[in-house]
Protein backbone atom coordinates (compact mmCIF):
# COMPACT_ATOMS: atom_id res chain seq x y z
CA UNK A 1 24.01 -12.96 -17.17
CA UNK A 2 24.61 -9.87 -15.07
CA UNK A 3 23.14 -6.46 -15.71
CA UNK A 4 23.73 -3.20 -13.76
CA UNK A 5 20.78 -2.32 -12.40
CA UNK A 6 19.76 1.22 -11.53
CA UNK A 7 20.14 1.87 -7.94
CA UNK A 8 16.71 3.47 -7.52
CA UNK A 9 14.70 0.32 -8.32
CA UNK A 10 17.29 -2.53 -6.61
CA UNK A 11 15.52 -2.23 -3.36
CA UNK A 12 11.98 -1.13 -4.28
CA UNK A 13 9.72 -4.07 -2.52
CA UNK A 14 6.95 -5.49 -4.62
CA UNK A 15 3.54 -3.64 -4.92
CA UNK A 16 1.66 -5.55 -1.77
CA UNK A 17 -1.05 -7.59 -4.41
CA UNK A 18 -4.30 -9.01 -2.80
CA UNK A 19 -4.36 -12.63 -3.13
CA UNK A 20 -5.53 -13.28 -6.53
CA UNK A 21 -7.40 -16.22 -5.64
CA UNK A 22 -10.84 -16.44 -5.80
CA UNK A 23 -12.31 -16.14 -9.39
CA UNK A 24 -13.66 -20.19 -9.18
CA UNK A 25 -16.93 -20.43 -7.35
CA UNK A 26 -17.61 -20.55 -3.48
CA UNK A 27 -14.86 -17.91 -2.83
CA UNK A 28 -16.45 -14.34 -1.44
CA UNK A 29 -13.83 -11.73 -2.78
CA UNK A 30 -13.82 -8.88 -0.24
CA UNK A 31 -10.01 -7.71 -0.78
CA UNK A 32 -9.69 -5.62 -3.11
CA UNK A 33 -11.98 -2.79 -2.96
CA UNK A 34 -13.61 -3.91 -6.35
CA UNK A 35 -17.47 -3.44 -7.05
CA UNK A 36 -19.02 -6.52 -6.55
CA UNK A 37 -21.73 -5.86 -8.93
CA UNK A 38 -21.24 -6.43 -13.23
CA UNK A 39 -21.66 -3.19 -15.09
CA UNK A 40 -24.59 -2.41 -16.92
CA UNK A 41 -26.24 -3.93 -20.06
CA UNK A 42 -25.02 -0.47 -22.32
CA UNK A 43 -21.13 -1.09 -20.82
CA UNK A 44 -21.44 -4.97 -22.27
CA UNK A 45 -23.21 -3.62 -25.89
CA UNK A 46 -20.37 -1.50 -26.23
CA UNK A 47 -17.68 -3.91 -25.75
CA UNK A 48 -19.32 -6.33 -28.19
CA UNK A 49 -19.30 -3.06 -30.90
CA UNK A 50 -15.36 -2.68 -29.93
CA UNK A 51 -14.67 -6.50 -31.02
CA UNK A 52 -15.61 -5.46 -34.52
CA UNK A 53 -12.73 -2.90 -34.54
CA UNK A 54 -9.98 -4.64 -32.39
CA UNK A 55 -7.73 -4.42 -36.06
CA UNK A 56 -7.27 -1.34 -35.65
CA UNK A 57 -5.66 1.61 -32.87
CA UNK A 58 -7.60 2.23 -30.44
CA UNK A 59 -9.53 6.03 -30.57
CA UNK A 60 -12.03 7.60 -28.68
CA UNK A 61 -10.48 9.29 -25.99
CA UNK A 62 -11.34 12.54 -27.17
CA UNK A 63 -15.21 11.69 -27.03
CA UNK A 64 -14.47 10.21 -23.54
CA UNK A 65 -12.84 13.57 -22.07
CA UNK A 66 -16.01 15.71 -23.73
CA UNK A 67 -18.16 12.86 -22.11
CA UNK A 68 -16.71 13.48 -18.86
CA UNK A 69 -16.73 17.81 -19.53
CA UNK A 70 -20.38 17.66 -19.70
CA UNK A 71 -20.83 15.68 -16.06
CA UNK A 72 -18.27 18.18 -14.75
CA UNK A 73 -19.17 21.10 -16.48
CA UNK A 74 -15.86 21.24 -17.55
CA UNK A 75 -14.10 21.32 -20.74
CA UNK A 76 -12.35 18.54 -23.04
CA UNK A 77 -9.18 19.68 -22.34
CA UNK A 78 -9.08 19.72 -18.81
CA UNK A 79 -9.12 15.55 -18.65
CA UNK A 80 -6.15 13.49 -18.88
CA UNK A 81 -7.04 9.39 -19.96
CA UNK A 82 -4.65 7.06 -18.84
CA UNK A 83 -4.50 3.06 -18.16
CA UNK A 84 -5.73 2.98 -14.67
CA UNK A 85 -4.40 5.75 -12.40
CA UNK A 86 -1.18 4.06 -11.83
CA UNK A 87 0.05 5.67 -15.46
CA UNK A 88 -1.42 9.16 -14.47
CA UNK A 89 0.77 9.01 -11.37
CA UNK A 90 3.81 8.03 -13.07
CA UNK A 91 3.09 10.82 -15.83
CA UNK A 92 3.09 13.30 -12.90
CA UNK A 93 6.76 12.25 -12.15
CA UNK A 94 7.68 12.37 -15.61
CA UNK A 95 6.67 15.69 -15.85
CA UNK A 96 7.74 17.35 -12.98
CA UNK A 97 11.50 16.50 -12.83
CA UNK A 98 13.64 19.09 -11.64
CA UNK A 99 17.14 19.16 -10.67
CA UNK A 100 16.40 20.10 -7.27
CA UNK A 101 13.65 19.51 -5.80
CA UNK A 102 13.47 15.46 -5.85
CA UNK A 103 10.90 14.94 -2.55
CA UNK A 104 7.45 13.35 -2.40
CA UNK A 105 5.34 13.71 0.80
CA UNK A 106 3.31 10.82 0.97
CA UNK A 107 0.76 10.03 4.06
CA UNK A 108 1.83 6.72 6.37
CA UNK A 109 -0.64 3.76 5.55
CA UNK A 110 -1.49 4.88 1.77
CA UNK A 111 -1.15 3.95 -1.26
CA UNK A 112 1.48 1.84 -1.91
CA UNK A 113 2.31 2.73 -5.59
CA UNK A 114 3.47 6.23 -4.95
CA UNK A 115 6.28 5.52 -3.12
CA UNK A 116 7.21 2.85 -5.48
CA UNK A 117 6.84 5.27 -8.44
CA UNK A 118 8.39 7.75 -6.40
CA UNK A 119 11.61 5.52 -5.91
CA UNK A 120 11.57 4.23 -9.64
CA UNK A 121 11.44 7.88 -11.03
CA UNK A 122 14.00 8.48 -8.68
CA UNK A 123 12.23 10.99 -6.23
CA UNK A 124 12.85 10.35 -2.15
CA UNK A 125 9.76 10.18 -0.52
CA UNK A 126 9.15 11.07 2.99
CA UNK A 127 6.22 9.63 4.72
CA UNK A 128 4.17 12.02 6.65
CA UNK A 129 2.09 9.82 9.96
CA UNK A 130 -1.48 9.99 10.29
CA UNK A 131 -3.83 11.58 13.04
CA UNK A 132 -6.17 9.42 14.30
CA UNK A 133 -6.41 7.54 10.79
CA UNK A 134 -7.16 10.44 9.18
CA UNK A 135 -4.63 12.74 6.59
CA UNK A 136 -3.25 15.32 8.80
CA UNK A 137 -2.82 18.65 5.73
CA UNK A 138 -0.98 21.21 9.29
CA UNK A 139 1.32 18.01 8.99
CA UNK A 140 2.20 17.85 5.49
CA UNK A 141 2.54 20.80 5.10
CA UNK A 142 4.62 21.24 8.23
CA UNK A 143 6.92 18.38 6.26
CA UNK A 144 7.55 20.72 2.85
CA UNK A 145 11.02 22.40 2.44
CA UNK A 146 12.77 23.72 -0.46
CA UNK A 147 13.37 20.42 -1.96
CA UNK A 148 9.30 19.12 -2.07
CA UNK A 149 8.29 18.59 -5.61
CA UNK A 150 5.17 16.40 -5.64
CA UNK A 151 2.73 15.72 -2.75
CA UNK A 152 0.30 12.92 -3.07
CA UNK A 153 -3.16 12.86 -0.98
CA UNK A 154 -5.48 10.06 -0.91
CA UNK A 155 -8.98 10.91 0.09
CA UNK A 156 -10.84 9.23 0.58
CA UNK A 157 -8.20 7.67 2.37
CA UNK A 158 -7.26 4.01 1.68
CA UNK A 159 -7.26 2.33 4.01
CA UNK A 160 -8.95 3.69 6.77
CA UNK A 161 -12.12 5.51 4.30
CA UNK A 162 -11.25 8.56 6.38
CA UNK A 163 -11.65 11.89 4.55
CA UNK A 164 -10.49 15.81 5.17
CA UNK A 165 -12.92 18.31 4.41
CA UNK A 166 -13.28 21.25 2.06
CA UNK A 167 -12.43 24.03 4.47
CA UNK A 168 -9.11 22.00 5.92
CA UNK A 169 -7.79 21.52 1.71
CA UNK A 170 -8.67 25.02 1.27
CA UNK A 171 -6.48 26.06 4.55
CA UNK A 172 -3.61 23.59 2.72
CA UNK A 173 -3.63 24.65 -0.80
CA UNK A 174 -3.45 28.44 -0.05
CA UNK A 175 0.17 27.68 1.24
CA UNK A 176 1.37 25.45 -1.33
CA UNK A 177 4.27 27.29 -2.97
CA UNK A 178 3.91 27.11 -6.74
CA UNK A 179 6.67 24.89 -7.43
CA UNK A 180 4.79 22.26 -5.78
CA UNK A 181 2.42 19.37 -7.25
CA UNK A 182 -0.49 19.05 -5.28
CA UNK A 183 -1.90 15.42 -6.80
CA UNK A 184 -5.30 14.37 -4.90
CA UNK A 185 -6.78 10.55 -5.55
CA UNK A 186 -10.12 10.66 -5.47
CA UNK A 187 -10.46 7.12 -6.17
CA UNK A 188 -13.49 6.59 -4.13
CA UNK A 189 -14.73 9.79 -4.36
CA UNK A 190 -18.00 8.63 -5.68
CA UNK A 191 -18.96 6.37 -2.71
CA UNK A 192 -18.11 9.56 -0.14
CA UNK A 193 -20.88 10.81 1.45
CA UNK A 194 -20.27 13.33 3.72
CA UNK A 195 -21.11 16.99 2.67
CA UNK A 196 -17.81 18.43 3.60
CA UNK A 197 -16.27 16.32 0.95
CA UNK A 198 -13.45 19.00 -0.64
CA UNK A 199 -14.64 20.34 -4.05
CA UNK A 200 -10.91 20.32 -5.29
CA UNK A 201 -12.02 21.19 -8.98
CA UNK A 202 -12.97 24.87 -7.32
CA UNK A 203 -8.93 25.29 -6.85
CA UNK A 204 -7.42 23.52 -10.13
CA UNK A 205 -7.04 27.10 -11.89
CA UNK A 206 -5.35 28.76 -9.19
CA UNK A 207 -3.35 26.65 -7.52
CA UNK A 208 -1.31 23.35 -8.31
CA UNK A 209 -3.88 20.88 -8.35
CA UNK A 210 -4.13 18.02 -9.99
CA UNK A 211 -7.19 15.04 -9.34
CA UNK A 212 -7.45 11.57 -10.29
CA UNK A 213 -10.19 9.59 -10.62
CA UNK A 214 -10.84 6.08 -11.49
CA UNK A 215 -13.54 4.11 -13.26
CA UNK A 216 -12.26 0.91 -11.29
CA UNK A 217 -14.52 1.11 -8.25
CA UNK A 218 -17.64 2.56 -8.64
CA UNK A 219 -18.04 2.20 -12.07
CA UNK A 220 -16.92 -1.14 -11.97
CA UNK A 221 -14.14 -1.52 -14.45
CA UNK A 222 -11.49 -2.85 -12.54
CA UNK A 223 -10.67 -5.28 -14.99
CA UNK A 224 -10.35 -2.38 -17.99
CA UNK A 225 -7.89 -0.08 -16.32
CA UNK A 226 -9.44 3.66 -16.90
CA UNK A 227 -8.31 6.35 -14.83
CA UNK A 228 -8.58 10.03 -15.76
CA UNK A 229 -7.13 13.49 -14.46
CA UNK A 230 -8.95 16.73 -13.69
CA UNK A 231 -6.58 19.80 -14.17
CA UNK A 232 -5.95 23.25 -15.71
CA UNK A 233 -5.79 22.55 -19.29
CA UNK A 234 -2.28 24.20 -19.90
CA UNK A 235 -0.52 21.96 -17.31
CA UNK A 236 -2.80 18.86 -18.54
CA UNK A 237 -1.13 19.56 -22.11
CA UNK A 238 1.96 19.00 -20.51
CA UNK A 239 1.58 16.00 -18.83
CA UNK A 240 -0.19 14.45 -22.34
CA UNK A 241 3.04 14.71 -23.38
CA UNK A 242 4.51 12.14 -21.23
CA UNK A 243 2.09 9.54 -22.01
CA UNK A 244 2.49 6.68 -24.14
CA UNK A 245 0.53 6.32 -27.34
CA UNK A 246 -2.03 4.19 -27.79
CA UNK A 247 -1.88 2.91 -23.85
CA UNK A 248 -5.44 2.72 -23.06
CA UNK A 249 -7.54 -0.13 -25.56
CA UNK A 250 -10.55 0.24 -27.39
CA UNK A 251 -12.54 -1.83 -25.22
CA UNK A 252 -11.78 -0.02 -21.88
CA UNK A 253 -12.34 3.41 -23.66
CA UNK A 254 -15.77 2.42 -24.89
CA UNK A 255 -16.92 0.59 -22.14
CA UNK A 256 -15.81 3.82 -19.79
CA UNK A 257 -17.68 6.34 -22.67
CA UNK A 258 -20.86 3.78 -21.74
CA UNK A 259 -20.39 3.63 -17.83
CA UNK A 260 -20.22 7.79 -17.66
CA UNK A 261 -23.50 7.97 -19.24
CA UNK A 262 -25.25 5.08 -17.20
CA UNK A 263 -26.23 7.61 -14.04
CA UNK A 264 -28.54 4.95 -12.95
CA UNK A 265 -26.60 2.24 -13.01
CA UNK A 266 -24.04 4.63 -11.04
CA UNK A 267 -27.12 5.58 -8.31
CA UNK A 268 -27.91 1.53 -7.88
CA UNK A 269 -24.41 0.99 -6.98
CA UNK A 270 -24.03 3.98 -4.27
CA UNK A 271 -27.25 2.57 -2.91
CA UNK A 272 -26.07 -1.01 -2.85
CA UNK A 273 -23.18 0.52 -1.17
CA UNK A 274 -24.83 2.22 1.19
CA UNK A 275 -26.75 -0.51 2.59
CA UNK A 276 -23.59 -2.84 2.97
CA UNK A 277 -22.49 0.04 5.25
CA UNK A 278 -25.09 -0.27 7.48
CA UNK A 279 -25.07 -3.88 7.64
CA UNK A 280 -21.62 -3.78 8.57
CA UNK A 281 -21.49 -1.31 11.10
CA UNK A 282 -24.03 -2.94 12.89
CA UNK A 283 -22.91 -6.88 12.17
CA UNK A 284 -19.79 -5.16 13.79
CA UNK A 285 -21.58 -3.44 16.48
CA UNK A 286 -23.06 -6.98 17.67
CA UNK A 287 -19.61 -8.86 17.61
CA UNK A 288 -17.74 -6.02 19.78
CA UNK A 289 -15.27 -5.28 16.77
CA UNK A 290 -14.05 -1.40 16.76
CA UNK A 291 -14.08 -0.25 12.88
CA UNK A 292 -13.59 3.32 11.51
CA UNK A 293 -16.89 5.03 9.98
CA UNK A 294 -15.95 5.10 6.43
CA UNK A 295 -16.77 7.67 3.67
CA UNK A 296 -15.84 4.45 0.55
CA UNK A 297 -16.39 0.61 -0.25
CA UNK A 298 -14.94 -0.77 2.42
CA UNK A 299 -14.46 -0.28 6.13
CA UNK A 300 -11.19 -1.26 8.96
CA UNK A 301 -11.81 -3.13 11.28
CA UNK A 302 -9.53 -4.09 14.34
CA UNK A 303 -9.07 -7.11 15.89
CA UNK A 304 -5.33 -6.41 17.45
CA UNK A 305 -2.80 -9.47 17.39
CA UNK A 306 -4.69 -11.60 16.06
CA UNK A 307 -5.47 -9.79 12.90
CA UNK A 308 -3.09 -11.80 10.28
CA UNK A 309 -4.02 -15.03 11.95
CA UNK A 310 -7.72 -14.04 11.37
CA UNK A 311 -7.36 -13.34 7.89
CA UNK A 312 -5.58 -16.70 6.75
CA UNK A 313 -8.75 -18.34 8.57
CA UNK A 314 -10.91 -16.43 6.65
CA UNK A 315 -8.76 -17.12 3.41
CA UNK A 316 -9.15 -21.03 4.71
CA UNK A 317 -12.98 -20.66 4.26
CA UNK A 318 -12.70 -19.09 1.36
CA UNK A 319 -13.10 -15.04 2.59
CA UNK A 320 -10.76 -12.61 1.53
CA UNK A 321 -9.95 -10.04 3.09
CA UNK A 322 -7.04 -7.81 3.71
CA UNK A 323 -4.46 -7.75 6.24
CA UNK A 324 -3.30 -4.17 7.17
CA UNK A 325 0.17 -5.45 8.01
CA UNK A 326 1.59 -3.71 4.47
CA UNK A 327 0.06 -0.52 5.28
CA UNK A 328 1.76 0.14 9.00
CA UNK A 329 -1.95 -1.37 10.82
CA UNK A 330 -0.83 -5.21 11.85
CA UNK A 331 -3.46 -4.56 14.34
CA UNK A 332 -6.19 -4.60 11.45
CA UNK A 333 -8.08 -5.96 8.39
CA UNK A 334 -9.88 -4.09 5.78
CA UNK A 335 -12.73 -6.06 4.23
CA UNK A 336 -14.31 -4.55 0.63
CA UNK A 337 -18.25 -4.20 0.70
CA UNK A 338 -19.84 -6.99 -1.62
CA UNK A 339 -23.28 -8.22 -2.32
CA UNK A 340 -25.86 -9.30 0.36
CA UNK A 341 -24.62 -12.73 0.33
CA UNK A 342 -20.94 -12.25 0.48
CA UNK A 343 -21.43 -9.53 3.36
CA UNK A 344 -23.75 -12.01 5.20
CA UNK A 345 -21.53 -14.71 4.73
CA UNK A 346 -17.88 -12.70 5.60
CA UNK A 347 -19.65 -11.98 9.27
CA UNK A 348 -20.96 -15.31 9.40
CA UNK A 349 -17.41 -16.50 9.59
CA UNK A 350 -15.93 -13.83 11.11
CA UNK A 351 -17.92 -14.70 14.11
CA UNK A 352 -16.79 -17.91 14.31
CA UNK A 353 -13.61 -16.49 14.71
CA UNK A 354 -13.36 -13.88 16.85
């Protein structure tokens, strides 16, 4: 059978998966940025209530944007739900269309899905290089023209964990012409540390700003796919618009209504985090490895040409990791912070290795 397919998804490559091996027992899962910790007791109660009501459409997501107004001091209407942030992203292109202006800045070595949304929505994307590892904003902006319709930042950054700070957005935004999408992942926003961390809400009323955030990471719902958007509520109307009904479950919309309210569980998990930093940087420190301080769950580390040859040993013991080789950074591996034992062990074989 032959089919004409549209020319602005023939060549799109595959999103770059991590290997989705791992789930038996004896394999340490340090790939994928995931929290390595369950969620709470109240997440797990509320999924058991949701089994009672899988018959019917799911609801809720009204009570889950007022959940989230009250930790932002915010209102309702200022939160977009979708099914992971991959669907909030491809709402933004929906939305914005315009005859002319078709670009998308993207930074080099980010996330891969907005170039591939970018190309199936059509958009051209033009890839703006880092500085150091770190989002260079005198740079993207330097790389807007007349024909920019959508520019995606990822900060914390992915995969580096570098981050640009409050004053340096606040430089960038103020010369963002109004006909421009400013959409800022804030993925691991949670885990970021550093008190120069932009507080992009401040500029969501004036200027064209639009922030994701995720309950996959430090919330732990990975498997659930909850993402939500923080924007001005007239523009966040809009996008709603593009959205397809019903795309989030019952389960996932509970369990996130539960995880928002668990502030404890949320402070264990920074801690946990915290303290697989440390070990890292110094387990690092002691095998001569150069890494970049990271402001998320997980940390690069380079180990030059022998990077991809490292990580299939590792995957032969059982480690997963990620090679950087997908991101522009064949030089490198990323490895996800875990629990005590799976840090302890990932270094353990690492240093066998290198």
């Amino acid at each position: 059978m032959k089919l004409s397919i549209s020319d602005s998804v023939r060549n799109i490559p595959y999103y770059p998966k991590a290997l989705m091996y791992g789930h038996e027992d004896g394999w340490v899962r340090l790939s994928s940025n995931e929290n390595p910790y369950p969620p709470s007791e109240k997440v797990f109660e509320s999924i058991l209530d949701a089994l009672f009501a899988i018959n019917r459409y799911p609801g809720g997501e009204k009570e889950l944007k007022d959940d989230l107004a009250g930790l932002y001091g915010l209102k309702g209407d200022n939160f977009l739900i979708g099914n992971g942030s991959n669907e909030l992203i491809e709402m933004t292109f929906r939305a914005m269309k315009h005859a002319t202006r078709t670009g998308v800045i993207v930074t080099e070595s980010s996330f891969a899905f907005y170039d591939i949304a970018a190309r199936i929505y059509g958009y051209e994307t033009t890839k703006v290089p880092l500085t150091g590892l770190t989002t260079d904003l005198g740079k993207i902006a330097a790389a807007m023209d007349d024909r920019t319709r959508i520019v995606f930042l990822n900060n914390p950054l992915n995969p580096a964990g570098t981050m640009f700070s409050h004053e340096e957005f606040e430089r960038f935004i103020t010369s963002v012409p109004p006909e421009v999408l400013v959409v800022v992942d804030e993925a691991y926003a949670e885990f970021a540390e550093s008190e120069s961390f932009p507080r992009t809400i401040a500029f969501m009323e004036k200027y064209p700003v639009l922030i994701l955030r995720t309950f996959s990471k430090a919330y732990g719902l990975a498997g659930l796919r909850v993402g939500y958007g923080i924007g001005n509520a007239e523009f966040v109307s809009f996008l709603e618009r593009t959205k397809q009904p019903f795309s989030i479950n019952l389960i996932a919309i509970l369990a996130a209504r539960a995880a928002a309210r668990d502030e404890s569980r949320l402070a264990a998990v920074l801690a946990n985090n915290r303290a697989a930093k440390a070990f890292y940087y110094e387990s690092l420190t002691a095998l001569n490895l150069e890494y970049t301080p990271t402001e998320a769950n997980f940390v690069l580390v380079r180990l030059g040409m022998r990077a991809e040859e490292i990580t299939k040993k590792l995957f032969e013991r059982k480690v997963l990791v990620r090679f950087m080789g997908a991101y522009g950074l064949p030089d490198s591996i990323r490895i996800s912070f875990g629990t005590p034992y799976e840090n302890t062990r990932c270094i353990e074989e690492l240093k066998r290795l290198v």
